[in-house]
PDB file of N, CA and C in Angstrom:
ATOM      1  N   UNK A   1      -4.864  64.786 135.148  1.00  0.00           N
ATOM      2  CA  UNK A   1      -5.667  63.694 135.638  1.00  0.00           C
ATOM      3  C   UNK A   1      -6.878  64.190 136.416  1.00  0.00           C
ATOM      4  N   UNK A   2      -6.636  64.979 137.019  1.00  0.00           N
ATOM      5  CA  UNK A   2      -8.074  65.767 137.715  1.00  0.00           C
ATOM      6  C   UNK A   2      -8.424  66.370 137.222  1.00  0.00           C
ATOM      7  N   UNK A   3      -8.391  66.735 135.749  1.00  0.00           N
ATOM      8  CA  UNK A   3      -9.342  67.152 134.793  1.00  0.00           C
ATOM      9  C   UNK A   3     -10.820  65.883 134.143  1.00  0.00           C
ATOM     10  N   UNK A   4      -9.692  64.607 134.315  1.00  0.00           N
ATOM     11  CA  UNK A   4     -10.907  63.864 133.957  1.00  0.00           C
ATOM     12  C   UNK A   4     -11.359  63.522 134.848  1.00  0.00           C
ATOM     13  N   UNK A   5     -11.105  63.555 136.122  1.00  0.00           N
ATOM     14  CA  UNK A   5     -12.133  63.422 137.051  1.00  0.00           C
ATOM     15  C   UNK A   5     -13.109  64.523 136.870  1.00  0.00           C
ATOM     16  N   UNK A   6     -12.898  65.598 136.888  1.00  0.00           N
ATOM     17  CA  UNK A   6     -14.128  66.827 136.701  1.00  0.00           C
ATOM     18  C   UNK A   6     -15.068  67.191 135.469  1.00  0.00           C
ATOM     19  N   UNK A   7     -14.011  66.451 134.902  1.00  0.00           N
ATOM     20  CA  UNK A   7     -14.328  67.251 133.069  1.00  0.00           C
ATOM     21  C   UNK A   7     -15.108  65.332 132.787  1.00  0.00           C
ATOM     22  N   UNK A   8     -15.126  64.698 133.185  1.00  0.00           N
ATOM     23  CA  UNK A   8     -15.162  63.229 132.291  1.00  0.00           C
ATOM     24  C   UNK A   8     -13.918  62.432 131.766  1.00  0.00           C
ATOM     25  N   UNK A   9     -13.763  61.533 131.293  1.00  0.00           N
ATOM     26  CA  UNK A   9     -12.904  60.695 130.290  1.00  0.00           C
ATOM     27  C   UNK A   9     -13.640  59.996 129.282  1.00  0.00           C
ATOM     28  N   UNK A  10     -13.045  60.242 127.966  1.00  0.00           N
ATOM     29  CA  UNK A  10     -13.949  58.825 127.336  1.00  0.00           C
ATOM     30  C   UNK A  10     -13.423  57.776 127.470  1.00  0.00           C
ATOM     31  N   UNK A  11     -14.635  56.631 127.787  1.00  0.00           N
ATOM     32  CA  UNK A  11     -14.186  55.506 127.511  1.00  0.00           C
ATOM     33  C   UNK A  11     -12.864  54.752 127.064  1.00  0.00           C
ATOM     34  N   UNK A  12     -11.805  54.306 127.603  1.00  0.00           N
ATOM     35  CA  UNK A  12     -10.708  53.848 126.862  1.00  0.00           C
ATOM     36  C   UNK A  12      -9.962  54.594 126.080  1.00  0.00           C
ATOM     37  N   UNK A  13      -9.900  55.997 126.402  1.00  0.00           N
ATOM     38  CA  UNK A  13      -9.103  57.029 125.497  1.00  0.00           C
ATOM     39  C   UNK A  13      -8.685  58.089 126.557  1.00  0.00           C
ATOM     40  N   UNK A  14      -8.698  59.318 126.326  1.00  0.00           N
ATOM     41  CA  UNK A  14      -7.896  60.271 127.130  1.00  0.00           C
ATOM     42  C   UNK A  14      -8.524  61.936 126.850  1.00  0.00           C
ATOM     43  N   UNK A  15      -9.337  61.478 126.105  1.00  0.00           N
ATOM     44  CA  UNK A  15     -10.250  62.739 125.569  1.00  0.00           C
ATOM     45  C   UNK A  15     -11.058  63.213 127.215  1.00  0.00           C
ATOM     46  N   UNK A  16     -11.340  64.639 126.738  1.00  0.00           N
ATOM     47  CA  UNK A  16     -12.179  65.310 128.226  1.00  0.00           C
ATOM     48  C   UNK A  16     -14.114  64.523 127.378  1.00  0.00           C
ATOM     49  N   UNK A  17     -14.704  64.943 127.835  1.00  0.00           N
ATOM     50  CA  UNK A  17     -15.882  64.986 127.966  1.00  0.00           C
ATOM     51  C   UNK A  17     -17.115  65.844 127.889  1.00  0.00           C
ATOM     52  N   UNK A  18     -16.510  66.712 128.763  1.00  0.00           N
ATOM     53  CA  UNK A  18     -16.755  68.297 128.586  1.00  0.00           C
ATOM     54  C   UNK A  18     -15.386  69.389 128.820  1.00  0.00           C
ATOM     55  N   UNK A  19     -15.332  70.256 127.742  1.00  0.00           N
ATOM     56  CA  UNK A  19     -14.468  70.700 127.363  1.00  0.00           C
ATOM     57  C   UNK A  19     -14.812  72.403 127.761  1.00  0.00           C
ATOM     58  N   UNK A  20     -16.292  72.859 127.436  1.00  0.00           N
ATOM     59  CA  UNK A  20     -16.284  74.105 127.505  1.00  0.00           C
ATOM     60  C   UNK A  20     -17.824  74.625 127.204  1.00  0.00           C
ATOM     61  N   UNK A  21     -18.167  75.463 127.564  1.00  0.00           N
ATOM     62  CA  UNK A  21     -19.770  75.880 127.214  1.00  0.00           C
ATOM     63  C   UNK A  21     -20.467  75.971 129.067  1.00  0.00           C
ATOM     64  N   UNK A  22     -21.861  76.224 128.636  1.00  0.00           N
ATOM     65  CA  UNK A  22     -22.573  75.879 130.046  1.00  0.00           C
ATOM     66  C   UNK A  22     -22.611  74.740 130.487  1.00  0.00           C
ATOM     67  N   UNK A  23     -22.649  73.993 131.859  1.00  0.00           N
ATOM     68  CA  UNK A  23     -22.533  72.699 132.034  1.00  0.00           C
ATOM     69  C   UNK A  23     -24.030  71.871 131.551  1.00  0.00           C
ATOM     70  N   UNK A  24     -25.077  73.186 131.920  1.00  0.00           N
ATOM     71  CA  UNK A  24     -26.213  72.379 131.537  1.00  0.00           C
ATOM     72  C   UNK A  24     -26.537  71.788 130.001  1.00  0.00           C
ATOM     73  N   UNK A  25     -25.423  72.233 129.162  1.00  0.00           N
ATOM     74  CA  UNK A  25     -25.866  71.543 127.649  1.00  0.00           C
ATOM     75  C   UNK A  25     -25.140  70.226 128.002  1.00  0.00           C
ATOM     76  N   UNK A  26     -24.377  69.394 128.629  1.00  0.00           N
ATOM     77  CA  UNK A  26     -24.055  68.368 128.698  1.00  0.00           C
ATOM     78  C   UNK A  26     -24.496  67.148 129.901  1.00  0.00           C
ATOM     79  N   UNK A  27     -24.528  66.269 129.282  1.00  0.00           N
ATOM     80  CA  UNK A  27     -25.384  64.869 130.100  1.00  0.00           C
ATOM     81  C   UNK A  27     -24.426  64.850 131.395  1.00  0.00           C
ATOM     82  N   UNK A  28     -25.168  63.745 132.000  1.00  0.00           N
ATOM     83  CA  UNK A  28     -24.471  63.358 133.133  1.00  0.00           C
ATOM     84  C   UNK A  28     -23.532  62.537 132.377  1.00  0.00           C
ATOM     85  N   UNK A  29     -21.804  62.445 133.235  1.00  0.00           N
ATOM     86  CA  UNK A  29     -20.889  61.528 132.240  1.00  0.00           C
ATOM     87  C   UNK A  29     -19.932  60.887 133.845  1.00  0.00           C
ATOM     88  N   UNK A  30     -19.065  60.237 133.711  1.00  0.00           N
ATOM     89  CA  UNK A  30     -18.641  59.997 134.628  1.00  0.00           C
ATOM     90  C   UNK A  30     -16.916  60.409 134.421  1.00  0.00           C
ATOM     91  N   UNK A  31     -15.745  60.767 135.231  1.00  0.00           N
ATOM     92  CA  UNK A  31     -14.519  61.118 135.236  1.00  0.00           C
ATOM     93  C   UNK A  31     -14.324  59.879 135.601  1.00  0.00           C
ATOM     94  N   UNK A  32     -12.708  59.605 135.435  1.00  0.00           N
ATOM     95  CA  UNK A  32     -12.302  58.568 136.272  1.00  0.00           C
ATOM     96  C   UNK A  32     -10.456  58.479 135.650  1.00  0.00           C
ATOM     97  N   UNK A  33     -10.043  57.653 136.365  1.00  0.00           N
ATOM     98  CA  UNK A  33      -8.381  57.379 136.501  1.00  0.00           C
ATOM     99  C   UNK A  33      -8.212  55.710 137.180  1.00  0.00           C
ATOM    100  N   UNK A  34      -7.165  55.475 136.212  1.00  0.00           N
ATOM    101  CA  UNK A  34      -7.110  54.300 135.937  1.00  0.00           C
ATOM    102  C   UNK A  34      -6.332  53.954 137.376  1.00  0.00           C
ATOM    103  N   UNK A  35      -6.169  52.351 137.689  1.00  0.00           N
ATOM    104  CA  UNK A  35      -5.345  51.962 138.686  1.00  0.00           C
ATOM    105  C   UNK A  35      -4.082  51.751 138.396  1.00  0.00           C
ATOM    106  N   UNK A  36      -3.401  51.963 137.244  1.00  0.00           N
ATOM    107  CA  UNK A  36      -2.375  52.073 137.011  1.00  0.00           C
ATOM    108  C   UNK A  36      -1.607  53.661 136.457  1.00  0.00           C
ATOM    109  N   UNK A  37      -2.563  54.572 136.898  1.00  0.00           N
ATOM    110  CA  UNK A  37      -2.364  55.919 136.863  1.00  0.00           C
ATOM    111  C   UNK A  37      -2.532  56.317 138.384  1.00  0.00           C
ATOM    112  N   UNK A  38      -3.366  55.647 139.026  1.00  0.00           N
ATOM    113  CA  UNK A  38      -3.520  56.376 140.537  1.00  0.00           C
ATOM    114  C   UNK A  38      -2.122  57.208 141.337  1.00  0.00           C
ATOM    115  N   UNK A  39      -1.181  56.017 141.524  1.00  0.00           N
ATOM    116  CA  UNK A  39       0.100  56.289 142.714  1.00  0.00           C
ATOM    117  C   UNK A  39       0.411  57.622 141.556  1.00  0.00           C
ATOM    118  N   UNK A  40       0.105  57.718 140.327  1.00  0.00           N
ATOM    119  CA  UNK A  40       0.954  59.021 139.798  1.00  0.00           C
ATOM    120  C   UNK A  40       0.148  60.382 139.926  1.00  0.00           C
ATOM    121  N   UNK A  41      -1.125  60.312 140.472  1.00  0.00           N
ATOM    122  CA  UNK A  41      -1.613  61.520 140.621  1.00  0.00           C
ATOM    123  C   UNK A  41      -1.483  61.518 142.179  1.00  0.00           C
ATOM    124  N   UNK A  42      -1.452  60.896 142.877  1.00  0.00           N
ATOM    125  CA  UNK A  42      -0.902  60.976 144.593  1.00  0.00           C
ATOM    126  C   UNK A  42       0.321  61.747 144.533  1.00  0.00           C
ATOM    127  N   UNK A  43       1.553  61.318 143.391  1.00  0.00           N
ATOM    128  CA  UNK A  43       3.027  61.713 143.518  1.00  0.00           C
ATOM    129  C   UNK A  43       2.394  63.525 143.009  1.00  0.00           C
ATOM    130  N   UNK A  44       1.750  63.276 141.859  1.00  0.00           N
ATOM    131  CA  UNK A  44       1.363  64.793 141.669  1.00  0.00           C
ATOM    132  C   UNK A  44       0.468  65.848 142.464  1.00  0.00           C
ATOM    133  N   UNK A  45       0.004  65.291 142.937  1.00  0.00           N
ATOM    134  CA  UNK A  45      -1.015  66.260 144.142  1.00  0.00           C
ATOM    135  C   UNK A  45       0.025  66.617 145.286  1.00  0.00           C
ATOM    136  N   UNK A  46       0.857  65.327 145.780  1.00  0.00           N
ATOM    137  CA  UNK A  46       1.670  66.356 146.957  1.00  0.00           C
ATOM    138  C   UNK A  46       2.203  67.228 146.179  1.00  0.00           C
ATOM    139  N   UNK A  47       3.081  66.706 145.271  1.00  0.00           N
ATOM    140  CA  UNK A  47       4.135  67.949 144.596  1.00  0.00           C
ATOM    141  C   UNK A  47       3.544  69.216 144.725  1.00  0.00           C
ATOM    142  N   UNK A  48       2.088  69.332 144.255  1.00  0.00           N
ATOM    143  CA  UNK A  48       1.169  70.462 143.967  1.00  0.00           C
ATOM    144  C   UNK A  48       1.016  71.235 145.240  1.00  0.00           C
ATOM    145  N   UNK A  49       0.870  70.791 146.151  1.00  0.00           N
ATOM    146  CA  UNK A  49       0.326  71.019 147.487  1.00  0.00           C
ATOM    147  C   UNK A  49       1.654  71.218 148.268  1.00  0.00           C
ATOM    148  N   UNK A  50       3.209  70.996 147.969  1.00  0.00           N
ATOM    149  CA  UNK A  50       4.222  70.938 148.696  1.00  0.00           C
ATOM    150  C   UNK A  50       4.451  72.441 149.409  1.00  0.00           C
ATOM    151  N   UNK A  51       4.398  72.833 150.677  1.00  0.00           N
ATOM    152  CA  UNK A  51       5.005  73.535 151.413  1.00  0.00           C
ATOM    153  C   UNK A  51       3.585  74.790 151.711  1.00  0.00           C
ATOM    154  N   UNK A  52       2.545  74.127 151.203  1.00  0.00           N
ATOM    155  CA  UNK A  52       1.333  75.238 151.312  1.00  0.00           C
ATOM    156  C   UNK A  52       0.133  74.187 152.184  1.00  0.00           C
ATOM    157  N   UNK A  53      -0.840  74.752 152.125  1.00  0.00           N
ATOM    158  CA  UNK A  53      -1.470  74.667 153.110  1.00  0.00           C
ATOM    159  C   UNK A  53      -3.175  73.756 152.150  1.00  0.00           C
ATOM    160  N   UNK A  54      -3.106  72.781 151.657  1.00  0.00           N
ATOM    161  CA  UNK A  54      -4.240  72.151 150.402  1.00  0.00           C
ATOM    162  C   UNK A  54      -5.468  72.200 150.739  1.00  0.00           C
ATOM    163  N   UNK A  55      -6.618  72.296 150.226  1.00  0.00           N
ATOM    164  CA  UNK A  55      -7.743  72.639 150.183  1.00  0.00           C
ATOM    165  C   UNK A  55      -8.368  71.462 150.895  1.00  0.00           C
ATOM    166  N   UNK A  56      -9.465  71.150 151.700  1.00  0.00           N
ATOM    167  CA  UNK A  56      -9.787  69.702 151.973  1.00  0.00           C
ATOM    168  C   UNK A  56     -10.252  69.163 151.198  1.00  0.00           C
ATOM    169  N   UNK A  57     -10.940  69.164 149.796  1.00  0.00           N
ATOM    170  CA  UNK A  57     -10.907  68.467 148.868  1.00  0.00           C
ATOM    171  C   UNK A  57      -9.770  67.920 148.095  1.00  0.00           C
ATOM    172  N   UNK A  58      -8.598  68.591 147.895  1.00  0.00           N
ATOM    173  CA  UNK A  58      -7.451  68.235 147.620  1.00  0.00           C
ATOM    174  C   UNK A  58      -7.283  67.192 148.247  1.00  0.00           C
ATOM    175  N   UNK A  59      -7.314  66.964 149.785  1.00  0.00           N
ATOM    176  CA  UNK A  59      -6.564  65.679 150.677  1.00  0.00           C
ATOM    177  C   UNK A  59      -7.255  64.829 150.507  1.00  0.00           C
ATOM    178  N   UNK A  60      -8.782  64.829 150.023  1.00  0.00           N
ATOM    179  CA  UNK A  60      -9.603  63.921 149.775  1.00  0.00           C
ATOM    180  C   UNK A  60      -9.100  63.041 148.741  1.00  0.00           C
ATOM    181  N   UNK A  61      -9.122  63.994 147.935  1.00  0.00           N
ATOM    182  CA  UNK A  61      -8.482  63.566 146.244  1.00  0.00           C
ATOM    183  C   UNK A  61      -7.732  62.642 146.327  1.00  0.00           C
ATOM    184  N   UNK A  62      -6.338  63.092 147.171  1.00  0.00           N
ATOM    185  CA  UNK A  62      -5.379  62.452 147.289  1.00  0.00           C
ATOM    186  C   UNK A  62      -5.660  61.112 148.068  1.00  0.00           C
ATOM    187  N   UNK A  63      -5.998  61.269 149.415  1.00  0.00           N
ATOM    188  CA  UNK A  63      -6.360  60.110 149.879  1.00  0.00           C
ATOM    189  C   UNK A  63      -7.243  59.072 149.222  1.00  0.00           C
ATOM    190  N   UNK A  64      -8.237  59.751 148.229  1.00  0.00           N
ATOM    191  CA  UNK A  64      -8.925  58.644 147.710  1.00  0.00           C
ATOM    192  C   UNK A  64      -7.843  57.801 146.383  1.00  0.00           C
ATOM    193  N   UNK A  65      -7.056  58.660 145.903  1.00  0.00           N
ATOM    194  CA  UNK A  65      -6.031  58.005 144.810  1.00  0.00           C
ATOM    195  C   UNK A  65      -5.061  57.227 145.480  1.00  0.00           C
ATOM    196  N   UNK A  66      -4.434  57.494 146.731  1.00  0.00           N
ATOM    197  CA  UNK A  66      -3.719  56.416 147.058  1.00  0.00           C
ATOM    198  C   UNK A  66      -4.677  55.035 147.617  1.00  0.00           C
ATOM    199  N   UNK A  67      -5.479  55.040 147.864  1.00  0.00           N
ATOM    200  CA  UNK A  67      -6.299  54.167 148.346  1.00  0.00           C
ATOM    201  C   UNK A  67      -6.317  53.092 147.321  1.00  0.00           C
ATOM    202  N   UNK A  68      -7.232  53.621 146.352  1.00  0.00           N
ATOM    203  CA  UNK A  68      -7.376  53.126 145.008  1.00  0.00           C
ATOM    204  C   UNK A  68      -5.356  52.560 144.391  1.00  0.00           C
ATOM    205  N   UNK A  69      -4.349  53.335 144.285  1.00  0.00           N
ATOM    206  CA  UNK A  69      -3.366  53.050 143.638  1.00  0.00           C
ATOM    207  C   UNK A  69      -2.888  51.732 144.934  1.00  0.00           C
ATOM    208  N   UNK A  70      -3.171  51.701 146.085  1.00  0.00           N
ATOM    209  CA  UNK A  70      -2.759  50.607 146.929  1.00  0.00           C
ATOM    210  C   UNK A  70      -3.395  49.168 147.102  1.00  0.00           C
ATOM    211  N   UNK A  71      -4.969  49.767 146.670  1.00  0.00           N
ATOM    212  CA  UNK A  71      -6.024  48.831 146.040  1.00  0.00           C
ATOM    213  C   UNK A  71      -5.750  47.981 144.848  1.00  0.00           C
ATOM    214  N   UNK A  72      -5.771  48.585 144.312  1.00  0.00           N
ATOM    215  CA  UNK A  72      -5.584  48.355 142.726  1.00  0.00           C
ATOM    216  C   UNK A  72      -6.653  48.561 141.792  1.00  0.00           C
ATOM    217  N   UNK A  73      -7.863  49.669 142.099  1.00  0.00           N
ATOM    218  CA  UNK A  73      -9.028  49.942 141.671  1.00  0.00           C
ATOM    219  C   UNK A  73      -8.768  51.514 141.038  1.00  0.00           C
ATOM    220  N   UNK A  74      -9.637  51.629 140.335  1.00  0.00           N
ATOM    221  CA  UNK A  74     -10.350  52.811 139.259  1.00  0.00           C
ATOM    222  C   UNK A  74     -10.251  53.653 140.017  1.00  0.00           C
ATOM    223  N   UNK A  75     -10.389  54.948 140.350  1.00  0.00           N
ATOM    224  CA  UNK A  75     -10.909  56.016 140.760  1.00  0.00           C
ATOM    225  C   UNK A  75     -11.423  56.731 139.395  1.00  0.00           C
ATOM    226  N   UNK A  76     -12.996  56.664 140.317  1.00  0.00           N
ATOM    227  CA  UNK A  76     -14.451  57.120 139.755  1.00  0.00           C
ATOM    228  C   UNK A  76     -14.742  58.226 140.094  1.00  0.00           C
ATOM    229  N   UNK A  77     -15.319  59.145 139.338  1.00  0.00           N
ATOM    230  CA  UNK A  77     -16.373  60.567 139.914  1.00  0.00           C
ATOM    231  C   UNK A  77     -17.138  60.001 138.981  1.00  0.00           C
ATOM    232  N   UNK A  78     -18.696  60.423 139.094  1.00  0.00           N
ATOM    233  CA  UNK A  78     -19.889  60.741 138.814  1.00  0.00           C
ATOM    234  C   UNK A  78     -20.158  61.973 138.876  1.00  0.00           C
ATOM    235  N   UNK A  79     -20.200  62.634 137.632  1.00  0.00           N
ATOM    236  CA  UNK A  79     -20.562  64.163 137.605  1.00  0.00           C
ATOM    237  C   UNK A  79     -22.330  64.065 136.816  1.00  0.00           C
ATOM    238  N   UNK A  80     -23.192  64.633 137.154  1.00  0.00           N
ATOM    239  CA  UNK A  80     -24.408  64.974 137.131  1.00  0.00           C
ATOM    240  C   UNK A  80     -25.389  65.486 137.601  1.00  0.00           C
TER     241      UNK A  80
END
């Protein structure tokens, strides 16, 4: 799931966006995770992070997915 936040999602599918190469051959695209995927990348980020010490972007991550999974909204990146 935090691949398509970084990498993109397409539209209504599950495909990356950008997959591989220099970043500059590819457009600006946007990542994102659905609100009915959120609470499952929260359950997966602690798991990830369990008994170590997480990056502060990590807690971001996380905090912004439970937000959103308690919301009931998208979580968006804008990569460009």
């Amino acid at each position: 799931m935090l691949a398509w936040l970084a990498r993109g999602r397409e539209l209504g599918g599950d495909g990356l966006i950008w997959e591989s190469g220099p970043v500059d051959e590819v457009l600006s695209y946007f990542g994102y995770v659905r609100r009915d995927e959120a609470a499952r990348l929260v359950t997966e980020l602690d798991r990830a992070v369990r008994g170590g010490r997480p990056s502060g972007l990590l807690k971001v991550l996380r905090d912004a997915a439970e937000e959103c999974a308690r919301a009931e909204l998208d979580l968006v990146a804008f990569v460009g």
